[in-house]
Protein backbone atom coordinates (compact mmCIF):
# COMPACT_ATOMS: atom_id res chain seq x y z
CA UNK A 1 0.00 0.00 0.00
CA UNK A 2 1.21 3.56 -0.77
CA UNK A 3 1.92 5.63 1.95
CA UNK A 4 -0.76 8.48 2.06
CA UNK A 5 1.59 11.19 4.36
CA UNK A 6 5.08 12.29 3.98
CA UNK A 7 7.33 13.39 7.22
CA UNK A 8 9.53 15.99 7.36
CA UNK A 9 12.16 14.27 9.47
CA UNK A 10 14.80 17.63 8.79
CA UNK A 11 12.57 20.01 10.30
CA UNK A 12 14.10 20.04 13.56
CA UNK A 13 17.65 20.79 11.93
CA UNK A 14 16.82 23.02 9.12
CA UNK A 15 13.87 25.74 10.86
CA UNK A 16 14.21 24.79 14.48
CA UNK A 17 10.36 23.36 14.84
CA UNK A 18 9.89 19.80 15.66
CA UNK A 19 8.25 17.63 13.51
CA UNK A 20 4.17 17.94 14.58
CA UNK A 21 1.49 15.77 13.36
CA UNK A 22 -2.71 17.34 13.34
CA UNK A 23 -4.77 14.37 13.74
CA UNK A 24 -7.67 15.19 13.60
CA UNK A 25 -8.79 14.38 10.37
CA UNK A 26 -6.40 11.53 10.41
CA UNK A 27 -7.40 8.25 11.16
CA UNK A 28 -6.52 5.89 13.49
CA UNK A 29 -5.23 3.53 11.12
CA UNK A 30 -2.59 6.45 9.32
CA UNK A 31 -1.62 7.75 12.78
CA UNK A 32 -0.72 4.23 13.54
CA UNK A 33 1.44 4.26 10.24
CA UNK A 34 3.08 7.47 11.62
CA UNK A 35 3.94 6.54 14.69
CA UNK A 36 5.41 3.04 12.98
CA UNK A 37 7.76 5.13 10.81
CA UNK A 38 8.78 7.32 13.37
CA UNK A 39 9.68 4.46 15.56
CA UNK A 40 11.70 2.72 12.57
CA UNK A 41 13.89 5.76 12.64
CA UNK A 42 14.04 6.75 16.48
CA UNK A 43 12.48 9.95 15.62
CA UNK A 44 10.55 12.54 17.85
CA UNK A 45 6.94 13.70 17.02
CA UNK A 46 4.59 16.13 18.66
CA UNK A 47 0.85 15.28 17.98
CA UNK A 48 -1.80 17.40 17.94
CA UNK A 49 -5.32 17.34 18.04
CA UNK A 50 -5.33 13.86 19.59
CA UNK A 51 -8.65 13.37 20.57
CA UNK A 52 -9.13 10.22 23.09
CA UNK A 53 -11.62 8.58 20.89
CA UNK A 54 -8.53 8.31 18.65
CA UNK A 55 -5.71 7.52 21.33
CA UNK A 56 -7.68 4.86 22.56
CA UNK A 57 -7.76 3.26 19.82
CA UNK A 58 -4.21 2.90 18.93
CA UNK A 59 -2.24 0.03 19.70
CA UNK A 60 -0.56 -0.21 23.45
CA UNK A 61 2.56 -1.44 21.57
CA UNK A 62 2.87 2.48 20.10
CA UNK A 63 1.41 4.09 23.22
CA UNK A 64 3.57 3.25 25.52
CA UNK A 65 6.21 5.57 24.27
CA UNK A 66 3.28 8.41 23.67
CA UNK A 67 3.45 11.13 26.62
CA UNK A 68 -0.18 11.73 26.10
CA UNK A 69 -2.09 14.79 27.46
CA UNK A 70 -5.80 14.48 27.51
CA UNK A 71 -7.03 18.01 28.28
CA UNK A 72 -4.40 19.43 25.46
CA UNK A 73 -5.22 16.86 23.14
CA UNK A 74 -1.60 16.76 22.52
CA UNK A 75 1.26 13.87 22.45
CA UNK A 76 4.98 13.31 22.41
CA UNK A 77 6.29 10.36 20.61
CA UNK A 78 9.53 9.24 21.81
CA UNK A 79 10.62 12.92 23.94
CA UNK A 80 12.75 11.73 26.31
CA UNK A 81 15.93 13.20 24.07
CA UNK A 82 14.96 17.03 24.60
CA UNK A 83 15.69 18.64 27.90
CA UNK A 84 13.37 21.82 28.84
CA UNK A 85 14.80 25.08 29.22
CA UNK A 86 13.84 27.66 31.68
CA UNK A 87 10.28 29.33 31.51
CA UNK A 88 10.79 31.97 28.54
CA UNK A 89 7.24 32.29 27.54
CA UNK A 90 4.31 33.76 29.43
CA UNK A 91 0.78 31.95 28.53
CA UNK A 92 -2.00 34.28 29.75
CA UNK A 93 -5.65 33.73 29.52
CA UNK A 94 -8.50 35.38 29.76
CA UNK A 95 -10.82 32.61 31.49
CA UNK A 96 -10.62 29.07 31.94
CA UNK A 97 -12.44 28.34 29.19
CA UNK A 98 -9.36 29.29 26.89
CA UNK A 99 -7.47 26.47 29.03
CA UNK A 100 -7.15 24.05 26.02
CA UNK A 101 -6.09 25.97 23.68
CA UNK A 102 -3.50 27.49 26.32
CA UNK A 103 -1.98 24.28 27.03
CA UNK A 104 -1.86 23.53 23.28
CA UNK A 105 0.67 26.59 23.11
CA UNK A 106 2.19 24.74 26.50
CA UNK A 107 2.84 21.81 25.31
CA UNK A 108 4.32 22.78 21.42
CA UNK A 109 6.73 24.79 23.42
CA UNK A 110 7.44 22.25 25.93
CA UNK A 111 8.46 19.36 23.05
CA UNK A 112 10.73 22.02 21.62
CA UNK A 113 12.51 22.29 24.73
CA UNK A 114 11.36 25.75 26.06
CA UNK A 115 9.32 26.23 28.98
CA UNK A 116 6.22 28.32 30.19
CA UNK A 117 4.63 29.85 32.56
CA UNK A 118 0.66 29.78 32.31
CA UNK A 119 -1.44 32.17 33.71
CA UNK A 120 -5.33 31.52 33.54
CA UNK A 121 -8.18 33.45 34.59
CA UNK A 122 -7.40 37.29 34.10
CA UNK A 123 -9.71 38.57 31.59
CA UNK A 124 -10.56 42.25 31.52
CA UNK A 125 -13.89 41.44 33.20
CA UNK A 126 -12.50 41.45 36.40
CA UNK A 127 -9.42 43.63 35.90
CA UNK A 128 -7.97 43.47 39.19
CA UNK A 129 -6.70 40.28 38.38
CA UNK A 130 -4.46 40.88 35.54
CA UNK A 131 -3.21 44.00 37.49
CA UNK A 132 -2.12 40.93 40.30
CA UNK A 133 -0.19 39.19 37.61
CA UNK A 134 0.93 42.02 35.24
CA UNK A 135 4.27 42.47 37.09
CA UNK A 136 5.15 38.65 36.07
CA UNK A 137 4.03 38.82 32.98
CA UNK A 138 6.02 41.89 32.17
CA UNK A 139 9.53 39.43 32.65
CA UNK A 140 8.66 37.32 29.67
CA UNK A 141 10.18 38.36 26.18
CA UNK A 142 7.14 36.34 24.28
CA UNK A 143 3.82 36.72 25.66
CA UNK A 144 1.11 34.48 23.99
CA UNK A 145 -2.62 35.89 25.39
CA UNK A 146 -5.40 33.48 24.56
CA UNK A 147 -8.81 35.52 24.62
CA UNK A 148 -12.37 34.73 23.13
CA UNK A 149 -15.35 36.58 23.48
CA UNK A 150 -14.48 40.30 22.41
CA UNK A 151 -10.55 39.33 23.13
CA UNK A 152 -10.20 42.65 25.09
CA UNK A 153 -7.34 41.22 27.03
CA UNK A 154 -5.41 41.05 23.69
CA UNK A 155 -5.20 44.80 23.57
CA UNK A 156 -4.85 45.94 26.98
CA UNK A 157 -1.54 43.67 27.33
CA UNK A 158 -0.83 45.33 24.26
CA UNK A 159 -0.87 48.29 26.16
CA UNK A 160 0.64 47.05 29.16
CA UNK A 161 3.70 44.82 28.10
CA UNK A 162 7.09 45.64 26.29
CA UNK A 163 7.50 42.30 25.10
CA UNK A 164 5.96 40.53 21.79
CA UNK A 165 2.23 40.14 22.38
CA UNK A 166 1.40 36.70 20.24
CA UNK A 167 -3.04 36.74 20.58
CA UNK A 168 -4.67 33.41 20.01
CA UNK A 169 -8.33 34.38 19.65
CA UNK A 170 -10.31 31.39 20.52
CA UNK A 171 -13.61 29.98 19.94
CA UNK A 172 -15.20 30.50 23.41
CA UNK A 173 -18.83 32.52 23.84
CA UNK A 174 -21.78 32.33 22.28
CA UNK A 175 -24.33 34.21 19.58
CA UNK A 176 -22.21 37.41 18.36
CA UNK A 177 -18.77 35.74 18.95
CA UNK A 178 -19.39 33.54 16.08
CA UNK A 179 -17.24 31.10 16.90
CA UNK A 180 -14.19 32.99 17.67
CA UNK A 181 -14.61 35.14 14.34
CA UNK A 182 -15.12 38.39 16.62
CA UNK A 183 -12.45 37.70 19.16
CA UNK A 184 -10.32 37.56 15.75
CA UNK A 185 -11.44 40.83 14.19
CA UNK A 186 -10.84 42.43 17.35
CA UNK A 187 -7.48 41.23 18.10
CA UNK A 188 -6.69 42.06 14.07
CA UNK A 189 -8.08 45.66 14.62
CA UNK A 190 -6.36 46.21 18.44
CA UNK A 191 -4.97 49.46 18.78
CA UNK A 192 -2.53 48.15 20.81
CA UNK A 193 0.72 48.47 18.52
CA UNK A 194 2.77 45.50 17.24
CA UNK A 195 0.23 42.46 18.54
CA UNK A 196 0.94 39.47 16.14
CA UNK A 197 -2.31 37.68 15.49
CA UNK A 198 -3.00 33.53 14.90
CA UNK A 199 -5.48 31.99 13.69
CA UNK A 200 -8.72 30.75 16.04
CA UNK A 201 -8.09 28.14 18.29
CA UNK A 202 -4.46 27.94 17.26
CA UNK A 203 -2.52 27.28 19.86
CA UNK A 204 0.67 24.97 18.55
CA UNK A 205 0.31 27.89 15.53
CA UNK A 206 1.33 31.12 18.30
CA UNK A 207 3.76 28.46 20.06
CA UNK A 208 5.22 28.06 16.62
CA UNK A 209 5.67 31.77 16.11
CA UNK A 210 6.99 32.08 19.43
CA UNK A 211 9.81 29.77 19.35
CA UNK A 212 10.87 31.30 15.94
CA UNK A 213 11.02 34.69 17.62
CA UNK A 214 13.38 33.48 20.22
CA UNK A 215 15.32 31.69 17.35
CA UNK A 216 16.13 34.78 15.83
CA UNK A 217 16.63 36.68 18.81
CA UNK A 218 19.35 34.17 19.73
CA UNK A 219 21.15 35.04 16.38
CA UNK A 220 21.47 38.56 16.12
């Protein structure tokens, strides 16, 4: 049978981003297949989008070497090569309801060796709490603020922070937030200079951009 994916084992090496793999309009059966070649060449993937419908089905042969993380929906195949660095990135949400896609970000960053720090529950609705936390915050050089609704937080950390501002608009609300659509028009409008928008939902997308900002600030 013909292989119906390709890997990019030289990822790694030649733009400094792991290998990832989106599942979820993957079946069990080709993540299996994945997970086979990887293991043929003792090579590190993250997953993504891992539902556990789909991790439960996969054989315990493969899992066993899967660090699997049900609330993320994320897994590392094989990680135990890459050591985590210190905490470099700041992961601030609005409410809890943003945790998944949060820990998305988390975990991205985590399998290419850079840690976090997550901060949850400081949306602009009670404001006193992000003025508790804004004095952390303000140490990280990357700042990645996951926000649905109207994504108000995205701006006023805009306006608060010196360091890159990296807005994940997510999904979270109901009626007028359309699915995150609104919480991405705002962030794209914010009037906060500077703010780097990803797509909805996308957290392994602003943990991507995040570890190539740190790339390059290494090398310069």
């Amino acid at each position: 049978m013909t292989d119906d994916f390709q890997m990019d084992w030289d990822r790694q090496s030649r733009i400094g981003l792991g290998e990832a793999v989106f599942c979820a309009d993957k079946t069990p059966d080709q993540i299996e297949r994945i997970l086979d070649a990887s293991q043929a060449r003792n090579q590190r993937l993250l997953f993504t989008r891992l539902s556990q419908q789909k991790h439960a089905h996969l054989s315990a042969y493969l899992t066993k070497d899967l660090d699997y993380d049900p609330e993320s929906e994320t897994g590392f195949f094989m990680s135990n090569s890459f050591a985590t660095k210190e905490s470099q990135v700041a992961i601030v949400t609005a409410g809890t309801s943003d945790a998944k896609v949060a820990r998305e970000a988390a975990r991205t960053l985590e399998f290419n060796g850079i840690g976090t720090s997550l901060i949850f529950d400081v949306g602009v609705a009670g404001l006193w709490r992000l003025n508790a936390r804004i004095d952390k915050i303000r140490q990280f050089p990357v700042v990645i603020a996951v926000a649905g609704m109207d994504a108000a937080l995205v701006s006023v950390l805009g306006g608060l922070v010196s360091g890159v501002i990296i807005a994940v608009p997510t999904s979270t609300g109901y009626g007028a937030a359309r699915n995150g659509e609104t919480a991405l028009a705002a962030s794209l409008v914010s009037c906060s200079a500077g703010v780097v928008v990803c797509n909805i939902d996308n957290g392994f997308g602003a943990a991507c951009a995040a570890i190539r900002i740190l790339g390059a600030s290494s090398h310069f």
